[in-house]
Protein backbone atom coordinates (compact mmCIF):
# COMPACT_ATOMS: atom_id res chain seq x y z
CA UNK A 1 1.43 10.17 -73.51
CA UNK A 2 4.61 12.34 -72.76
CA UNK A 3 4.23 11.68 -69.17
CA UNK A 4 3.84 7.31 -69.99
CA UNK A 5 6.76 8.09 -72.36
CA UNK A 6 9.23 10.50 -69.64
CA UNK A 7 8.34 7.34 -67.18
CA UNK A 8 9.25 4.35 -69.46
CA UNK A 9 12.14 6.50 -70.58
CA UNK A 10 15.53 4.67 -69.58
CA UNK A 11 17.59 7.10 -68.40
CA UNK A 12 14.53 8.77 -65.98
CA UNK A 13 14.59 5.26 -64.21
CA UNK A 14 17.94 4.80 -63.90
CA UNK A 15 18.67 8.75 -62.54
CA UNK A 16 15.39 7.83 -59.72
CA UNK A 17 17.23 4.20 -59.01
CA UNK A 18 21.09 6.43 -58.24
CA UNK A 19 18.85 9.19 -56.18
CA UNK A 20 16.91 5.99 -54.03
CA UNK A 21 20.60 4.70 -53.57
CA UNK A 22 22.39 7.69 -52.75
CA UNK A 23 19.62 8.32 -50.26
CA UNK A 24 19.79 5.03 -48.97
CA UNK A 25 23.67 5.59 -48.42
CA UNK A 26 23.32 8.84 -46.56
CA UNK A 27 20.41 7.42 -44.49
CA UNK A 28 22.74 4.21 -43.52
CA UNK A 29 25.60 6.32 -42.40
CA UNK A 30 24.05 9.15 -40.71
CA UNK A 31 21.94 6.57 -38.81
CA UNK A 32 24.44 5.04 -36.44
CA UNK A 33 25.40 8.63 -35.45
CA UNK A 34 21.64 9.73 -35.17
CA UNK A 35 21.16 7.01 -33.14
CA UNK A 36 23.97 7.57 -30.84
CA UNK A 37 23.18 11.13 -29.84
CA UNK A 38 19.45 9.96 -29.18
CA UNK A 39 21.10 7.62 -26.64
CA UNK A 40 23.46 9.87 -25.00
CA UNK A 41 20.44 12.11 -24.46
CA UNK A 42 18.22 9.54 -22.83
CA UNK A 43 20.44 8.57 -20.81
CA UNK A 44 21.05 12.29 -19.18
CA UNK A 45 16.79 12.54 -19.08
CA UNK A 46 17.44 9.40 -17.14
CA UNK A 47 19.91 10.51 -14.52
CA UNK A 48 17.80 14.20 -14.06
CA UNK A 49 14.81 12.15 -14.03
CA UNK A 50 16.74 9.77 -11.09
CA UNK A 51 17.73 13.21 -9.21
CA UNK A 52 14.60 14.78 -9.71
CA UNK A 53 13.04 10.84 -8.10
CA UNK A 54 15.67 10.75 -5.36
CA UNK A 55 15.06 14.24 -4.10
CA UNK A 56 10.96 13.76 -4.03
CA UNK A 57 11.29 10.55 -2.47
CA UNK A 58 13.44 12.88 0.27
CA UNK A 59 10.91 15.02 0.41
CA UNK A 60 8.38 12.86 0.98
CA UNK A 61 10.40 10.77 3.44
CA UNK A 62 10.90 14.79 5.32
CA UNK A 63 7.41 14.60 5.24
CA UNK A 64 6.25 11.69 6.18
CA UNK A 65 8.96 11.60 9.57
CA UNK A 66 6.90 15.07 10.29
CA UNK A 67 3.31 13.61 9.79
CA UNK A 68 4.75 10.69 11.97
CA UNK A 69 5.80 12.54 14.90
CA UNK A 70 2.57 14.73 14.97
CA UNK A 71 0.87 11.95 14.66
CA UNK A 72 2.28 9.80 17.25
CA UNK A 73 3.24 11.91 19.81
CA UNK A 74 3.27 10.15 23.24
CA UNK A 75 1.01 11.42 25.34
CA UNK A 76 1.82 13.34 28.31
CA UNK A 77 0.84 11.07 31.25
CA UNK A 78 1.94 7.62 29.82
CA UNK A 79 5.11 9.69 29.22
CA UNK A 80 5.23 10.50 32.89
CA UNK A 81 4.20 6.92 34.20
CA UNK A 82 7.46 5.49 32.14
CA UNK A 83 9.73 8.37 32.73
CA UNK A 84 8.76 8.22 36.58
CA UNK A 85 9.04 4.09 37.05
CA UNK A 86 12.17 4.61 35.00
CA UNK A 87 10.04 1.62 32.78
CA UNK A 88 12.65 1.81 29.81
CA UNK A 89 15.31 0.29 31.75
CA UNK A 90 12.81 -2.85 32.81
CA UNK A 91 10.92 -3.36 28.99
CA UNK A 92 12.96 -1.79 25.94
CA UNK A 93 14.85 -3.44 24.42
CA UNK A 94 15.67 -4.26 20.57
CA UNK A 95 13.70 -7.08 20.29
CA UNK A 96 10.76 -5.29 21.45
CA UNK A 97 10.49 -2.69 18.97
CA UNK A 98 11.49 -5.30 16.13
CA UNK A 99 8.19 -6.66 17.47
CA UNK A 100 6.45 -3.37 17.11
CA UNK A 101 7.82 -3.02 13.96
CA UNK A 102 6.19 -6.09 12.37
CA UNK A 103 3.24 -5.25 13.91
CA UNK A 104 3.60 -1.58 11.87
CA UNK A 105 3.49 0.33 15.24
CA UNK A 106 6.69 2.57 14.44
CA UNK A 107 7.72 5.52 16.46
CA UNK A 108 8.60 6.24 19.69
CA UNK A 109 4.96 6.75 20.80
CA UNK A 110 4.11 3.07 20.50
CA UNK A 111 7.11 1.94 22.57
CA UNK A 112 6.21 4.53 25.62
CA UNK A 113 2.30 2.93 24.73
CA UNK A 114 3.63 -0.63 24.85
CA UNK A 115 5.63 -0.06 28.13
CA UNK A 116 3.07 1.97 30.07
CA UNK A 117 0.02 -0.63 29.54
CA UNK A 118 2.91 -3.71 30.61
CA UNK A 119 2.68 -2.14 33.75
CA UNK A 120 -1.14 -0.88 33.38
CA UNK A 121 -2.74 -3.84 32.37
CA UNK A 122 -2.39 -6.16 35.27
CA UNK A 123 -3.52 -3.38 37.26
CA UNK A 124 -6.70 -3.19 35.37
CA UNK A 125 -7.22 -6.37 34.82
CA UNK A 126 -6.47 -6.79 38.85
CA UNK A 127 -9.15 -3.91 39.66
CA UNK A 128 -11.78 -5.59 37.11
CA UNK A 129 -11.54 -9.14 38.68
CA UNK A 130 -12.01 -7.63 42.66
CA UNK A 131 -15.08 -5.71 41.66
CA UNK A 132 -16.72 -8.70 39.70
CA UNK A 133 -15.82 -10.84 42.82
CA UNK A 134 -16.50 -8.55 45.78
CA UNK A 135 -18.78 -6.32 45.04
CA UNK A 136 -20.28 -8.11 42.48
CA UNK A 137 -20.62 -11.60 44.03
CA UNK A 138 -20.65 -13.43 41.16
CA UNK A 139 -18.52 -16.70 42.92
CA UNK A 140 -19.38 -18.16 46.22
CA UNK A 141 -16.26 -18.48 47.01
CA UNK A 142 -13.79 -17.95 50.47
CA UNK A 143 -12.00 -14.08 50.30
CA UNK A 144 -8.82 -15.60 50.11
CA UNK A 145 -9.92 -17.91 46.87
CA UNK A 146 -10.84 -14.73 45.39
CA UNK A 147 -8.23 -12.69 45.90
CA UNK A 148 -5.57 -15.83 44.21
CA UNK A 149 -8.28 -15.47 41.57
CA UNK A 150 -8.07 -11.91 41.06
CA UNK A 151 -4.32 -12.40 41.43
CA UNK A 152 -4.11 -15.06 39.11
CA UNK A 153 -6.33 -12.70 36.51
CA UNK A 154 -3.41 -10.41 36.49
CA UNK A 155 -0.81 -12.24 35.88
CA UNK A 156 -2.52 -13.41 32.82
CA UNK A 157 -3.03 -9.58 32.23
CA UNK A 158 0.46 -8.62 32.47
CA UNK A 159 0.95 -10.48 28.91
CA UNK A 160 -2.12 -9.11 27.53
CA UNK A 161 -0.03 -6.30 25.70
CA UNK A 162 2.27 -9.19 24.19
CA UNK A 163 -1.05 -11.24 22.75
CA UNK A 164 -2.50 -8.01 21.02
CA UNK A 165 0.83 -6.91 19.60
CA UNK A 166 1.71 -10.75 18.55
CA UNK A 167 -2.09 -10.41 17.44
CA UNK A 168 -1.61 -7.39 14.82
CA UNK A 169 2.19 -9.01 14.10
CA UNK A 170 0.29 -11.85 12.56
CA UNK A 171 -2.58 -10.23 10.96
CA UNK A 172 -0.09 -7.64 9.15
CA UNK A 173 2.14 -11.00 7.92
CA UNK A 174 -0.94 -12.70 6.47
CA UNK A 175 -1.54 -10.01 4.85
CA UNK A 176 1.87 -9.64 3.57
CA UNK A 177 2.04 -13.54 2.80
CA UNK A 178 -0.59 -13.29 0.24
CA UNK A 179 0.26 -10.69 -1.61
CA UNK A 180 3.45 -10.86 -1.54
CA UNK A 181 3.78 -13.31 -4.87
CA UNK A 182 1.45 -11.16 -6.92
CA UNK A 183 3.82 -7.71 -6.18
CA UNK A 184 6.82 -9.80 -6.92
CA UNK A 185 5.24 -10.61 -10.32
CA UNK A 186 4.61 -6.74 -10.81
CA UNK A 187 8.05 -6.36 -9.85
CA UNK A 188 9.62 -8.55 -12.45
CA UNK A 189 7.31 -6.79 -14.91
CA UNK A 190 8.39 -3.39 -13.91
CA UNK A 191 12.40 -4.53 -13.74
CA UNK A 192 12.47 -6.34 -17.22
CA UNK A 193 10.34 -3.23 -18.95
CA UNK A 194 13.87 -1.19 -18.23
CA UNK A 195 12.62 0.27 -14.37
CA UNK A 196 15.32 0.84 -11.67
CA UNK A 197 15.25 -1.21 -8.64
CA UNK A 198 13.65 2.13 -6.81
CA UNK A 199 11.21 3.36 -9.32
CA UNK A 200 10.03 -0.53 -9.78
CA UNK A 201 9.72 -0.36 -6.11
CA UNK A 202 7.64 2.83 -5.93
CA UNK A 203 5.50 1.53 -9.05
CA UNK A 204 4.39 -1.47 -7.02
CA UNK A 205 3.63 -0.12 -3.92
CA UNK A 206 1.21 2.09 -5.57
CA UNK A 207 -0.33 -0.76 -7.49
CA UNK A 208 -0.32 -2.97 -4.73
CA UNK A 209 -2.10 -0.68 -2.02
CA UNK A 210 -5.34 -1.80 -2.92
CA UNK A 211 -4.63 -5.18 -2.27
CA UNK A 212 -2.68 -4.76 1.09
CA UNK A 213 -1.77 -1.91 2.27
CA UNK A 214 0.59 -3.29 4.50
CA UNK A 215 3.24 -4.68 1.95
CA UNK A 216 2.59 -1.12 0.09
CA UNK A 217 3.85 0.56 3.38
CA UNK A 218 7.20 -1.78 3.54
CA UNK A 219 7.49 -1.27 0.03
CA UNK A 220 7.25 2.79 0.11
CA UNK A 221 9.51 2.40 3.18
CA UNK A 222 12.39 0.58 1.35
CA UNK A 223 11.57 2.71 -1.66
CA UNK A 224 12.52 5.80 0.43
CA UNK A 225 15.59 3.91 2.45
CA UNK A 226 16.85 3.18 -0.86
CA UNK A 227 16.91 6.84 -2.27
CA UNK A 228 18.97 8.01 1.07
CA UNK A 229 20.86 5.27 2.09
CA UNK A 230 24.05 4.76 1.13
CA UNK A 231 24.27 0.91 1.15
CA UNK A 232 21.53 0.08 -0.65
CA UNK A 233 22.51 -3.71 0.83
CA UNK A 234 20.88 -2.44 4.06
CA UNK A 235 17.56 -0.98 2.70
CA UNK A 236 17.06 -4.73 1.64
CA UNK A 237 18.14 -5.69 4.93
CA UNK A 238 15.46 -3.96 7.04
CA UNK A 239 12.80 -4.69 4.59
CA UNK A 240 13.26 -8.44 5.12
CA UNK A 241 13.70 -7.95 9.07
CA UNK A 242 10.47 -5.35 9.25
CA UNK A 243 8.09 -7.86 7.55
CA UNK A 244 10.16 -11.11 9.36
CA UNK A 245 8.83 -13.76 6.79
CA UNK A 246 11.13 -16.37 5.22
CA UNK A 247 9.77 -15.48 1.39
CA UNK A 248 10.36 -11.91 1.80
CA UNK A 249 14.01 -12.41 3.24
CA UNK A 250 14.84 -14.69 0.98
CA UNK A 251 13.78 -12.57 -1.84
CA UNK A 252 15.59 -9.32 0.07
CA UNK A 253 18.68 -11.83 -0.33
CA UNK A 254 18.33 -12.24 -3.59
CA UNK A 255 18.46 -8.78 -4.49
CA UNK A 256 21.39 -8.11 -2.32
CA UNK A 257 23.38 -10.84 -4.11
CA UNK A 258 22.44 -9.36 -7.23
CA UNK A 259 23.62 -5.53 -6.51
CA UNK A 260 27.07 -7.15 -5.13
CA UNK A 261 28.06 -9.91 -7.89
CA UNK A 262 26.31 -8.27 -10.72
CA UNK A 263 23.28 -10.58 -11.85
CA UNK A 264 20.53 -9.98 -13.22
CA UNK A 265 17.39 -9.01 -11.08
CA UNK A 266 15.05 -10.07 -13.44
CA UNK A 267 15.87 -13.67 -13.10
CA UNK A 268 16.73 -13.84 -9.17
CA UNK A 269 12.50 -12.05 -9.35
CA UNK A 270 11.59 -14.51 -11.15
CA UNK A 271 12.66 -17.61 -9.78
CA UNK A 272 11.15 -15.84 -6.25
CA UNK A 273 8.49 -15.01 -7.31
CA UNK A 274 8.07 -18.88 -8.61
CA UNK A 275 8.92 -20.12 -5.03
CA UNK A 276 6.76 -17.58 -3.19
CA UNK A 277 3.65 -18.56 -4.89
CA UNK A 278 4.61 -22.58 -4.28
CA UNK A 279 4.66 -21.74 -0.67
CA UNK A 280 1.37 -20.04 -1.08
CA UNK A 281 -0.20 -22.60 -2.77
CA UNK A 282 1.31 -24.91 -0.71
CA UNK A 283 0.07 -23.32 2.48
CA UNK A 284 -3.23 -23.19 1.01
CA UNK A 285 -3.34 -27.36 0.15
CA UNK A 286 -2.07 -27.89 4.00
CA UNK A 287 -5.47 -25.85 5.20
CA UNK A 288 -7.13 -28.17 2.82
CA UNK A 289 -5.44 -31.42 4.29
CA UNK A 290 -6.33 -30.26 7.75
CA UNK A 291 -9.86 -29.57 7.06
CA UNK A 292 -11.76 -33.01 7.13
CA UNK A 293 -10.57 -33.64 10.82
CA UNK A 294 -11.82 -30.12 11.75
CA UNK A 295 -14.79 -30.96 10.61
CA UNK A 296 -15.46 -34.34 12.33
CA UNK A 297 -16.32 -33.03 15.35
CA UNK A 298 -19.06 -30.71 13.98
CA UNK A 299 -20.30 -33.07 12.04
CA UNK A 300 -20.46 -36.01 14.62
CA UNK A 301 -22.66 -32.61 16.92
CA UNK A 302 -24.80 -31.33 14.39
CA UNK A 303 -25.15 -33.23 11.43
CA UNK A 304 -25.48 -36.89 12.60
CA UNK A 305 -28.37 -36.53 15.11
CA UNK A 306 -30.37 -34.59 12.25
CA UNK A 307 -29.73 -37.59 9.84
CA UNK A 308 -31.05 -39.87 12.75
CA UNK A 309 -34.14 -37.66 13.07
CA UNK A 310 -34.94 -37.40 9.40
CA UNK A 311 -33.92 -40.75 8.87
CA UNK A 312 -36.13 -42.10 11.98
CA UNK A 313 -38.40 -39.84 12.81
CA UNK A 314 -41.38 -41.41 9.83
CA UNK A 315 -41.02 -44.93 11.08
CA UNK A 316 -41.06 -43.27 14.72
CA UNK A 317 -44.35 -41.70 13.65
CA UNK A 318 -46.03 -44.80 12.83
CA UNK A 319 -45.02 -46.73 15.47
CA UNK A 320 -46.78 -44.32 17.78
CA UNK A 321 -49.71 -44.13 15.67
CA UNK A 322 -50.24 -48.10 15.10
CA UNK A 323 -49.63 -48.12 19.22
């Protein structure tokens, strides 16, 4: 009863009603200042966690130029063969390893590769076509029509090394194409959740490499090119000229004009990423379109004369049988 009595007691209630609002007083003005430290700290975790990110992306970029040049290393007699036929003068050039490039052949062991079998290849190609003619006799044809055929087989050899790098350029692109939009997406995510350009970067390609590991290799590459470069206009640069698709240039583009005039990324990402999956699903209704006149000519081969037979073949039965 004291205690019911204490608690209904005016004066009790009004002392716990001044201590709630003195509280409440000292809470509202220490809170701005509370706040403000918490800030100021968070942002220096941010900048040692961006040093501490910049110098392991150095390190791994150290690392990964070592593992590179152990691992292509141009071998000793293809070395030779281009350093004796002086072959660098004839077939490097710029555009040539740009070519490499989007094919993902990097180094300088790809380019000695790439020159040594443009001089190779007809040879072999040469050597195949005079055994299967000569010694083989597979055409009954005049020596001289067989050597013009064994010539002509080279020449088509000598661009054999342009086919199977144009090959792997395209391959590596289709790859990129699709799935490019979805890592743009990711992107965006990663950039409006309060991520750097270069840690968004890095997030993505590791999410990304089980879907293509080619767009997580450009996107660890500009990841790494933006840590040490020191226009980070040019890391966007390459990454649009290593890949050499419109979507990724344009979005490369994007991102430049947003570091120079100030921006924001989130929305140049988004509207790319909206455009990048039109042209996908674009791309992918154009295959459709084309598709019934592909398959007119099968169908005329394979599935007509079966109709016919089924269609036919009872009443063909009986006639025979009546006869």
């Amino acid at each position: 009863m004291d205690l019911i009595e204490s608690f209904s007691n005016v004066t009790f209630i009004v002392t716990i009603l001044g201590a709630v609002c003195a509280f409440a007083t000292v809470l509202t003005i220490a809170m701005p200042i509370i706040e403000r430290d918490r800030m100021n700290h968070r942002m220096r975790v941010m900048a040692i966690e961006r040093e501490q990110m910049r110098a392991a992306r150095l390190a791994e970029m150290g690392n990964e130029r070592q593992i590179g040049r152990l691992r292509h290393t141009s071998k000793g007699f293809m070395q030779e063969v281009v350093d004796q036929f002086n072959l660098r003068q004839l077939f490097d050039s710029e555009d040539i390893r740009k070519r490499l490039r989007r094919a993902g052949l990097r180094g300088q062991a790809p380019v000695t590769t790439y020159m040594f079998f443009r001089v190779a290849a007809p040879l072999i190609v040469f050597a195949v076509a005079i055994f299967y003619l000569f010694v083989m006799g597979a055409m009954s044809y005049p020596p001289a029509v067989k050597f013009l055929i064994a010539v002509g087989a080279a020449f088509v050899g000598s661009y054999l090394p342009n086919l199977f790098v144009e090959n792997l350029a395209q391959k590596r692109q289709q790859a990129i194409r699709l799935s490019f939009p979805d890592a743009l997406d990711m992107l965006l995510i990663c950039v409006q959740s309060g991520m750097s350009v270069e840690a968004a970067f890095g997030r993505v390609a590791k999410e990304v490499s089980s879907q293509s590991l080619e767009l997580a290799e450009e996107l660890s590459l500009t990841t790494a090119e933006l840590s040490y470069l020191q226009d980070r206009r040019q890391a966007f640069e390459n990454f649009g000229k290593r890949t050499g698709l419109p979507g990724v240039k344009a979005v490369a583009t994007a991102l430049i004009q947003a570091e120079r005039y100030g921006t924001p990324v989130g929305q140049a990402l988004r509207v790319m990423s909206k455009e990048n999956r039109d042209i996908r699903q674009a791309e992918a209704e154009k295959k459709a379109a084309a598709l019934p006149p592909k398959l007119t000519v099968p169908m005329i081969l394979f599935f007509l004369p079966v109709l016919f037979v089924v269609i036919l073949g009872p009443a063909a039965i009986r006639f025979w049988e009546f006869n």
